[in-house]
PDB file of N, CA and C in Angstrom:
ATOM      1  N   UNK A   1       0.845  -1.180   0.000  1.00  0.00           N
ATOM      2  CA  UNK A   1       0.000   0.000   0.000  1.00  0.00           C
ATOM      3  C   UNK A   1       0.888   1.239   0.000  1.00  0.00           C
ATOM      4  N   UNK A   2       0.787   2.166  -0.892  1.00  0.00           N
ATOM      5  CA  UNK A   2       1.471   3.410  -1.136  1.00  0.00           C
ATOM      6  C   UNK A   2       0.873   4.456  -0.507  1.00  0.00           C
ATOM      7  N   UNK A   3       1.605   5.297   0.304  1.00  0.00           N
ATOM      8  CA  UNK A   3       1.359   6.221   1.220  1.00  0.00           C
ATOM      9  C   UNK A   3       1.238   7.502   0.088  1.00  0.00           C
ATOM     10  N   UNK A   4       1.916   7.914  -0.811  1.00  0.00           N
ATOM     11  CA  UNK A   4       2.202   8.915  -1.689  1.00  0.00           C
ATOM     12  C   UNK A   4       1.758   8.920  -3.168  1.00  0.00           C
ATOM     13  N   UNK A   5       1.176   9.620  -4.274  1.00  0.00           N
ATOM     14  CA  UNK A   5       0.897   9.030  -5.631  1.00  0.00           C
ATOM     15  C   UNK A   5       2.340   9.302  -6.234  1.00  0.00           C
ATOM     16  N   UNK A   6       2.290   8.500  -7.406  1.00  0.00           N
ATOM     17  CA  UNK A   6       3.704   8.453  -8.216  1.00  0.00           C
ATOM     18  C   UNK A   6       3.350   9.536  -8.819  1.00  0.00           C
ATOM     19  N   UNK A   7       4.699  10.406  -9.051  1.00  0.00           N
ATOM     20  CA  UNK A   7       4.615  11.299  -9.925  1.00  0.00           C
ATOM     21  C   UNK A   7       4.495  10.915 -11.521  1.00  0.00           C
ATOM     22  N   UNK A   8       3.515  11.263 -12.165  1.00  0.00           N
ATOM     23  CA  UNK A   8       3.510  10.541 -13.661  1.00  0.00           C
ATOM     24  C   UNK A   8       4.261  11.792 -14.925  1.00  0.00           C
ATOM     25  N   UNK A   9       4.488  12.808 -14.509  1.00  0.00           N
ATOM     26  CA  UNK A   9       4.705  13.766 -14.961  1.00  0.00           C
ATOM     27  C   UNK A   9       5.456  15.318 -14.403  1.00  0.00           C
ATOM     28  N   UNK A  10       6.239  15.908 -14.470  1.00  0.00           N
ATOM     29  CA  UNK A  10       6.866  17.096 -13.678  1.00  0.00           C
ATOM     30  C   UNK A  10       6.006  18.281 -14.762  1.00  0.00           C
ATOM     31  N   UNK A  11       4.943  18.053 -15.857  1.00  0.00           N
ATOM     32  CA  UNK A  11       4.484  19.411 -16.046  1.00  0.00           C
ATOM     33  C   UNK A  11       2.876  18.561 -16.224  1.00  0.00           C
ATOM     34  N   UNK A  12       2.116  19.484 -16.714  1.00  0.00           N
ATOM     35  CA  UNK A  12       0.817  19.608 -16.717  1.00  0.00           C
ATOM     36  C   UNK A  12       0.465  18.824 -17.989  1.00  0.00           C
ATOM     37  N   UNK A  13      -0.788  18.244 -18.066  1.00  0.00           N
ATOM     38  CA  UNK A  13      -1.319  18.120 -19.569  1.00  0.00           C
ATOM     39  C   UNK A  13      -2.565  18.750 -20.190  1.00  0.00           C
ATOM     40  N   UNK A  14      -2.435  19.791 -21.215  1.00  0.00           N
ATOM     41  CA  UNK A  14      -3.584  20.265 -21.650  1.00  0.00           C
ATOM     42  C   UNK A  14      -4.456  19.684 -22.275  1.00  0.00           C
ATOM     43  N   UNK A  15      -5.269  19.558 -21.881  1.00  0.00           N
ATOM     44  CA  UNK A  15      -6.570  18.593 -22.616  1.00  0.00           C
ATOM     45  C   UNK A  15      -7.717  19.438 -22.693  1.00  0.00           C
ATOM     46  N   UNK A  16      -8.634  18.718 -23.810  1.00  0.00           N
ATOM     47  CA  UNK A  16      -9.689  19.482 -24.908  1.00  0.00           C
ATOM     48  C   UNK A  16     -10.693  18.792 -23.838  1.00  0.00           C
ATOM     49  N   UNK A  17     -11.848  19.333 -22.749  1.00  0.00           N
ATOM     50  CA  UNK A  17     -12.423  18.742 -21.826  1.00  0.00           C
ATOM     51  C   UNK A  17     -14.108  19.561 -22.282  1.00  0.00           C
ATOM     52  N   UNK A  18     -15.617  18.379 -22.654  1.00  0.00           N
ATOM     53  CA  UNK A  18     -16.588  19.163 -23.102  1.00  0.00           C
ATOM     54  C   UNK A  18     -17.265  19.467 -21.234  1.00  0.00           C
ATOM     55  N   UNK A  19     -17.998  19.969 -21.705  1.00  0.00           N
ATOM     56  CA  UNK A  19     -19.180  20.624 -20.477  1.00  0.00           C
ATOM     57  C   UNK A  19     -19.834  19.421 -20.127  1.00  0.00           C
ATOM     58  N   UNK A  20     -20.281  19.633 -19.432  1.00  0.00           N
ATOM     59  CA  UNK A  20     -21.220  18.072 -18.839  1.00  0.00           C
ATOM     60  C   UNK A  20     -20.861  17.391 -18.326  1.00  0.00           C
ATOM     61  N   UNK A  21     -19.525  16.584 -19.120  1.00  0.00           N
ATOM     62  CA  UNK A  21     -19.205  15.457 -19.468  1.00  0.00           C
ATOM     63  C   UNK A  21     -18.225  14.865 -18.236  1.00  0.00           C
ATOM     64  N   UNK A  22     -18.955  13.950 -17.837  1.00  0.00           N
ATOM     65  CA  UNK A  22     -17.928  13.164 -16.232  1.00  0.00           C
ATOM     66  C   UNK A  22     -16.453  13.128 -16.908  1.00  0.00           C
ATOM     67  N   UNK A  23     -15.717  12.723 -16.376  1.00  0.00           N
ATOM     68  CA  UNK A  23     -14.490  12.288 -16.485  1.00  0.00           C
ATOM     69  C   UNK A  23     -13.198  12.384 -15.237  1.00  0.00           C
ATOM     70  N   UNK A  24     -12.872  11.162 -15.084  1.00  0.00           N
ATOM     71  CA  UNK A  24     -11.923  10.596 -13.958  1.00  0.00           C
ATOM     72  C   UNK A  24     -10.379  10.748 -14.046  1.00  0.00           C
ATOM     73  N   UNK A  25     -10.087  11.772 -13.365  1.00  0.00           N
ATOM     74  CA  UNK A  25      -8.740  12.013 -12.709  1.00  0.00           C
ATOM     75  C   UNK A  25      -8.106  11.220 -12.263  1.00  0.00           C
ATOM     76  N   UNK A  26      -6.700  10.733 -12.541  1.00  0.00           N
ATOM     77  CA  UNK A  26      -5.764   9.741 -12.138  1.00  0.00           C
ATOM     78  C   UNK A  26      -5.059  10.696 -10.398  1.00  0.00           C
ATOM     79  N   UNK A  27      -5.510  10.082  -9.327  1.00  0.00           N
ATOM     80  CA  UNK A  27      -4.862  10.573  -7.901  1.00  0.00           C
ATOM     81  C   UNK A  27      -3.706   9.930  -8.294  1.00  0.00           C
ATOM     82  N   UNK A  28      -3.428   8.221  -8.281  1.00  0.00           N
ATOM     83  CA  UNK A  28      -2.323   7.619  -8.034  1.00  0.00           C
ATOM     84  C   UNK A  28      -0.663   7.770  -8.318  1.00  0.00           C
ATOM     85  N   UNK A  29      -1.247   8.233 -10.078  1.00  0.00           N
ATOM     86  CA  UNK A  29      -0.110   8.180 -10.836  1.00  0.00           C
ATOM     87  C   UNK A  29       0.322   7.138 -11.153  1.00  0.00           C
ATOM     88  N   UNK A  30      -0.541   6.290 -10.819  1.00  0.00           N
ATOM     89  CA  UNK A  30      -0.474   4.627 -11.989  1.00  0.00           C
ATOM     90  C   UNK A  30      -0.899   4.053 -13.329  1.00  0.00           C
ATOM     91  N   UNK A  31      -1.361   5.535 -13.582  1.00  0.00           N
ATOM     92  CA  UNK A  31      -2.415   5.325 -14.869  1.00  0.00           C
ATOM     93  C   UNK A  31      -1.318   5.055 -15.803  1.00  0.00           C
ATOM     94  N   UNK A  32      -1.507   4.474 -16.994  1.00  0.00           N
ATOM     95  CA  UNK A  32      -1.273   4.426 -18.498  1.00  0.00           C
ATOM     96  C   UNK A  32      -1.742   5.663 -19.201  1.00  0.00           C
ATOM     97  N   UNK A  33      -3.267   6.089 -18.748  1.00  0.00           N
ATOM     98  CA  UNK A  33      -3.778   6.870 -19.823  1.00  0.00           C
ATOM     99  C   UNK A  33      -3.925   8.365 -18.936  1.00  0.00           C
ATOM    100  N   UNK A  34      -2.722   8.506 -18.369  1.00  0.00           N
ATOM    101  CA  UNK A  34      -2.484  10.108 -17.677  1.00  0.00           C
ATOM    102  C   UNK A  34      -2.973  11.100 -18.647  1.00  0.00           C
ATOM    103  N   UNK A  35      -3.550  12.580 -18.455  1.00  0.00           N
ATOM    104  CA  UNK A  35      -4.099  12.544 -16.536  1.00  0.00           C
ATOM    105  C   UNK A  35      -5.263  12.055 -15.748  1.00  0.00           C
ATOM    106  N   UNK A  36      -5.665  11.161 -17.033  1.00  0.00           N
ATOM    107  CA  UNK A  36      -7.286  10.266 -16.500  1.00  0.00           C
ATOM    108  C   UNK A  36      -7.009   8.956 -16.197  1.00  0.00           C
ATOM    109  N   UNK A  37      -7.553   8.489 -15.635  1.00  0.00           N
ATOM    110  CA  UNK A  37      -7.886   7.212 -14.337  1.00  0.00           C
ATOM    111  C   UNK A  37      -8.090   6.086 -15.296  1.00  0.00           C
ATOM    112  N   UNK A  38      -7.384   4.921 -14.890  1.00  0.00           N
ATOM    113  CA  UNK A  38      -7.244   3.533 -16.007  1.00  0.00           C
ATOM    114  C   UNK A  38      -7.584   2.221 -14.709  1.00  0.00           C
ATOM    115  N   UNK A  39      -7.762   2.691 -13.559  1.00  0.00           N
ATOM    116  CA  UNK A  39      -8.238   1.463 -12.740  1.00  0.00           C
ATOM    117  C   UNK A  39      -7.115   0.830 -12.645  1.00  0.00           C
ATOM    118  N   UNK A  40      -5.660   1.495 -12.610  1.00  0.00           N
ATOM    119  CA  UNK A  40      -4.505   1.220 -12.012  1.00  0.00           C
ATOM    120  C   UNK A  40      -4.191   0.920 -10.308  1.00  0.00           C
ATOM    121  N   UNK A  41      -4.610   2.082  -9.933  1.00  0.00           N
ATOM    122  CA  UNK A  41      -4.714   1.759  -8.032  1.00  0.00           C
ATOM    123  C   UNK A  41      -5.763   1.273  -7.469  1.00  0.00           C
ATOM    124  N   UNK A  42      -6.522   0.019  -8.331  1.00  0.00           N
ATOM    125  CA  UNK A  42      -6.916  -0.765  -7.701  1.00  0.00           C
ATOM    126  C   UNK A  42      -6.186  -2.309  -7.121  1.00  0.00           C
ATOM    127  N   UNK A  43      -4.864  -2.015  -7.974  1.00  0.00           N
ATOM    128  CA  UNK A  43      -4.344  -3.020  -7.441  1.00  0.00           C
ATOM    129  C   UNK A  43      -2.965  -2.640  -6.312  1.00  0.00           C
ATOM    130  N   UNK A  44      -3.757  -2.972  -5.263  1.00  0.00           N
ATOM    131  CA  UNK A  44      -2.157  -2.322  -3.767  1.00  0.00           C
ATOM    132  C   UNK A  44      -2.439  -1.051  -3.309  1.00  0.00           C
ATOM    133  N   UNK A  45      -3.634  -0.174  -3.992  1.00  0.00           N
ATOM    134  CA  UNK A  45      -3.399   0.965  -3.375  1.00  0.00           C
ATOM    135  C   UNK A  45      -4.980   1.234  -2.797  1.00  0.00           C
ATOM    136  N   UNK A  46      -4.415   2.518  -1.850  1.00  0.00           N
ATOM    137  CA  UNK A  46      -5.769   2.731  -1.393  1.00  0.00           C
ATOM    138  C   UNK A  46      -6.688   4.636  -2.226  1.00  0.00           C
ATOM    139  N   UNK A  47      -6.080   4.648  -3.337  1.00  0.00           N
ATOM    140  CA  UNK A  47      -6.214   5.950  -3.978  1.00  0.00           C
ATOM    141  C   UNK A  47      -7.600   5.301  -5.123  1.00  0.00           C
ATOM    142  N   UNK A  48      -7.927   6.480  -5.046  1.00  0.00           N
ATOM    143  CA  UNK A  48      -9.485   6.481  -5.881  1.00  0.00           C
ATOM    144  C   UNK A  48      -9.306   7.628  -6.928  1.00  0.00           C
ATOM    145  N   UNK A  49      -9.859   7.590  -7.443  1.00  0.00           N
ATOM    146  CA  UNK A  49     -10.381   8.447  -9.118  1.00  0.00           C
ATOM    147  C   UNK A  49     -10.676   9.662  -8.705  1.00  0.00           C
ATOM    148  N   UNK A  50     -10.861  10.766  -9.457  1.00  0.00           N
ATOM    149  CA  UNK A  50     -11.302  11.720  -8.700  1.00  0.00           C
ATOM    150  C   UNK A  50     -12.383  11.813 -10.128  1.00  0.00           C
ATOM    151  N   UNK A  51     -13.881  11.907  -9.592  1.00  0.00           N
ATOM    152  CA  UNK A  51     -14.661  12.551 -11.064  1.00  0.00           C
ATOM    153  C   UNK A  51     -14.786  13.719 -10.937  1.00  0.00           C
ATOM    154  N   UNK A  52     -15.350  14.374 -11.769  1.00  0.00           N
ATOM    155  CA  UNK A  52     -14.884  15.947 -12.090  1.00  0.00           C
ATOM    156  C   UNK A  52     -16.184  16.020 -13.641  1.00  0.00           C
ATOM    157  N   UNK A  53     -16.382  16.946 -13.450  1.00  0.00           N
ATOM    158  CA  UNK A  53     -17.188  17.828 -14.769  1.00  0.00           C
ATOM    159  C   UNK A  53     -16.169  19.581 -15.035  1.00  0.00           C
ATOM    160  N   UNK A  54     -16.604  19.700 -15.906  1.00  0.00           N
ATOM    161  CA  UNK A  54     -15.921  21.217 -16.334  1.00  0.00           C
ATOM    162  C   UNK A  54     -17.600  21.875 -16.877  1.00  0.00           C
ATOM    163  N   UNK A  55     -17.637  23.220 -16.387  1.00  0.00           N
ATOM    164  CA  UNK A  55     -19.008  24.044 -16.681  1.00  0.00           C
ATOM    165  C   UNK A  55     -18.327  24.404 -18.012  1.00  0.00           C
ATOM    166  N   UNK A  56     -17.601  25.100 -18.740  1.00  0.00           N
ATOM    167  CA  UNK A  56     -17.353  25.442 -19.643  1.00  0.00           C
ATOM    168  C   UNK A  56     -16.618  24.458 -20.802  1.00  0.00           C
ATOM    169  N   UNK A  57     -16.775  23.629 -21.797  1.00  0.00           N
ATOM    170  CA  UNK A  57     -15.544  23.099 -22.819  1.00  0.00           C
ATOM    171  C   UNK A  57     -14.680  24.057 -23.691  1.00  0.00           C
ATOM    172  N   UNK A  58     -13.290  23.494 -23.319  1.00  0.00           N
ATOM    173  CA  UNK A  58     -12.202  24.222 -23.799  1.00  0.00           C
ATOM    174  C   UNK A  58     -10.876  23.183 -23.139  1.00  0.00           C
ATOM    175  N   UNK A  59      -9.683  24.230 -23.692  1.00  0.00           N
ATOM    176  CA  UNK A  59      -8.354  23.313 -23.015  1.00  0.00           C
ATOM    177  C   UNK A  59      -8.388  23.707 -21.811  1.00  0.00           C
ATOM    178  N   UNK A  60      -8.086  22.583 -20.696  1.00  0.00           N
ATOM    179  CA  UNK A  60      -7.697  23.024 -19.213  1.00  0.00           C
ATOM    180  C   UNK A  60      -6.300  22.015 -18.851  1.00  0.00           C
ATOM    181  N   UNK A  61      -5.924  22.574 -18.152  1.00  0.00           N
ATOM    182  CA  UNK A  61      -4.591  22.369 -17.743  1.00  0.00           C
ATOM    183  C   UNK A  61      -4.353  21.139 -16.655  1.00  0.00           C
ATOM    184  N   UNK A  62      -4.307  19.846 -16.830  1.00  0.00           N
ATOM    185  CA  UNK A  62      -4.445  18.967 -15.672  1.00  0.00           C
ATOM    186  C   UNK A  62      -3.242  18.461 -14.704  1.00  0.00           C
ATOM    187  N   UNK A  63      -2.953  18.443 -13.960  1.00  0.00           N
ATOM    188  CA  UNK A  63      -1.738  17.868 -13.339  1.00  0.00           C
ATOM    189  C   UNK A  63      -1.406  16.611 -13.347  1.00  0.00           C
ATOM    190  N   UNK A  64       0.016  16.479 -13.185  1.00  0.00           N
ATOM    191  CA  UNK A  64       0.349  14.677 -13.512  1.00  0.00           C
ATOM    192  C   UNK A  64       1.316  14.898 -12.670  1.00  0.00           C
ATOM    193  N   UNK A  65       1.844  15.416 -11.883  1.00  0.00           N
ATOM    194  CA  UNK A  65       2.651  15.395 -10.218  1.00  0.00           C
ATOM    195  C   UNK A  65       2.113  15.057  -9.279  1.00  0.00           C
ATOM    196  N   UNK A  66       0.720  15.284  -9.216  1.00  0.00           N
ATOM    197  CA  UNK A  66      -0.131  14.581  -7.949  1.00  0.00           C
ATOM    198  C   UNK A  66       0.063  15.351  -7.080  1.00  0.00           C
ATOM    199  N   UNK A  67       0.576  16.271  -6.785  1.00  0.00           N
ATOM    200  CA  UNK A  67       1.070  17.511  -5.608  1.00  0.00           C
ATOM    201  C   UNK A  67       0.075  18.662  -5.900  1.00  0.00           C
ATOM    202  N   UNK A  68      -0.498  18.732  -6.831  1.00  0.00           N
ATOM    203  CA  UNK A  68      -1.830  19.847  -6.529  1.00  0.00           C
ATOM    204  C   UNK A  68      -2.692  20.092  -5.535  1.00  0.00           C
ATOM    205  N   UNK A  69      -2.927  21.429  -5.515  1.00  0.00           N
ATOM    206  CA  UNK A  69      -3.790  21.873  -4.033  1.00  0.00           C
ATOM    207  C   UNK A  69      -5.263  22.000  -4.562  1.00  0.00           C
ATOM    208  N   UNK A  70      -4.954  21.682  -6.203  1.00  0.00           N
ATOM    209  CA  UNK A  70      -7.010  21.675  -6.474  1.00  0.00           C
ATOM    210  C   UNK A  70      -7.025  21.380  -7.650  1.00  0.00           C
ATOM    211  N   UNK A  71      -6.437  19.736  -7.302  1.00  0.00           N
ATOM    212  CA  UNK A  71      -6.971  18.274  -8.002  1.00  0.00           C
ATOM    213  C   UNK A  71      -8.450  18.717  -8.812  1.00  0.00           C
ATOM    214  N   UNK A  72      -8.676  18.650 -10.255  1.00  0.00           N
ATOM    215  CA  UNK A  72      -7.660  17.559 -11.119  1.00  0.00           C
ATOM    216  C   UNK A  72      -6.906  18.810 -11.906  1.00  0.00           C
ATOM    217  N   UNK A  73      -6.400  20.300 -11.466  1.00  0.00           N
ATOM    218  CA  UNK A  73      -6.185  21.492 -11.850  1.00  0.00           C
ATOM    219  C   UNK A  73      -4.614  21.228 -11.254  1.00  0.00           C
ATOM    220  N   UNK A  74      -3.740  21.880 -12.392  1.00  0.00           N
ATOM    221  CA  UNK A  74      -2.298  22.223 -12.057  1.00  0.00           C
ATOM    222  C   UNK A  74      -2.410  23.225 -11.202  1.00  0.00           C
ATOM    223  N   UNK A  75      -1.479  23.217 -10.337  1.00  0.00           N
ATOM    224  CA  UNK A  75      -1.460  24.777  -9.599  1.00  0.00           C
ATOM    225  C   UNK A  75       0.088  25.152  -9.222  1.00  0.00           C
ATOM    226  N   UNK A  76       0.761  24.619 -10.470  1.00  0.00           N
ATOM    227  CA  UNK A  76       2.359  25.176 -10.337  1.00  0.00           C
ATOM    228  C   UNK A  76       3.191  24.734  -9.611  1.00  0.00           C
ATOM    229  N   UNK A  77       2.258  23.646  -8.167  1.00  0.00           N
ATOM    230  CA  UNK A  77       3.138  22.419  -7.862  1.00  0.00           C
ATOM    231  C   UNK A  77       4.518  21.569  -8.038  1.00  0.00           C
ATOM    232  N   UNK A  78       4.066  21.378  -8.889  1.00  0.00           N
ATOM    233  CA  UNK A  78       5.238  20.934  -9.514  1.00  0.00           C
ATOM    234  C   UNK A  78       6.746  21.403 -10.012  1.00  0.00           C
ATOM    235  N   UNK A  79       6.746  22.846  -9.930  1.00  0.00           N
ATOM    236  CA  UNK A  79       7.656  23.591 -10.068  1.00  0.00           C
ATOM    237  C   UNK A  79       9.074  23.744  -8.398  1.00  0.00           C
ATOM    238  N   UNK A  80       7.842  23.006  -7.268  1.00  0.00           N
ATOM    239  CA  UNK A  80       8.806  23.501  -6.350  1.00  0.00           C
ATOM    240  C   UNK A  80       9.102  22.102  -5.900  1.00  0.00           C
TER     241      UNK A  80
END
């Protein structure tokens, strides 16, 4: 069981995200299909998905350090 998520990335990934539309955030950093959730930390870990909607579609900026203060949003984290 992992106390910490793996870092999958030291910068952000911009992705094309519509309105409405669910979609699952990778916490772990076990995913394959970073920065969305592949049902990786179901095996050994105790980290869950994060779902998420966006009110507006457009590019948003997602984190893949796992050190964000407002998951599933970069917040420059990763820089320090």
């Amino acid at each position: 069981m992992e106390d910490l998520p793996k870092c999958a990335a030291n910068t952000p990934e911009g992705v094309e995200l519509e309105a409405g539309k669910p979609y699952f955030w990778c916490s772990c950093g076990l995913s394959e299909k970073q920065p969305f959730c592949d049902g990786a930390h179901k095996n050994g870990t105790d980290f869950k998905s994060l779902k998420f909607e966006v009110e507006e579609s457009g590019k948003k900026w997602l984190c893949q350090c796992k050190k964000t203060r407002t998951p599933p949003y970069c917040d420059g984290s990763h820089n320090s």
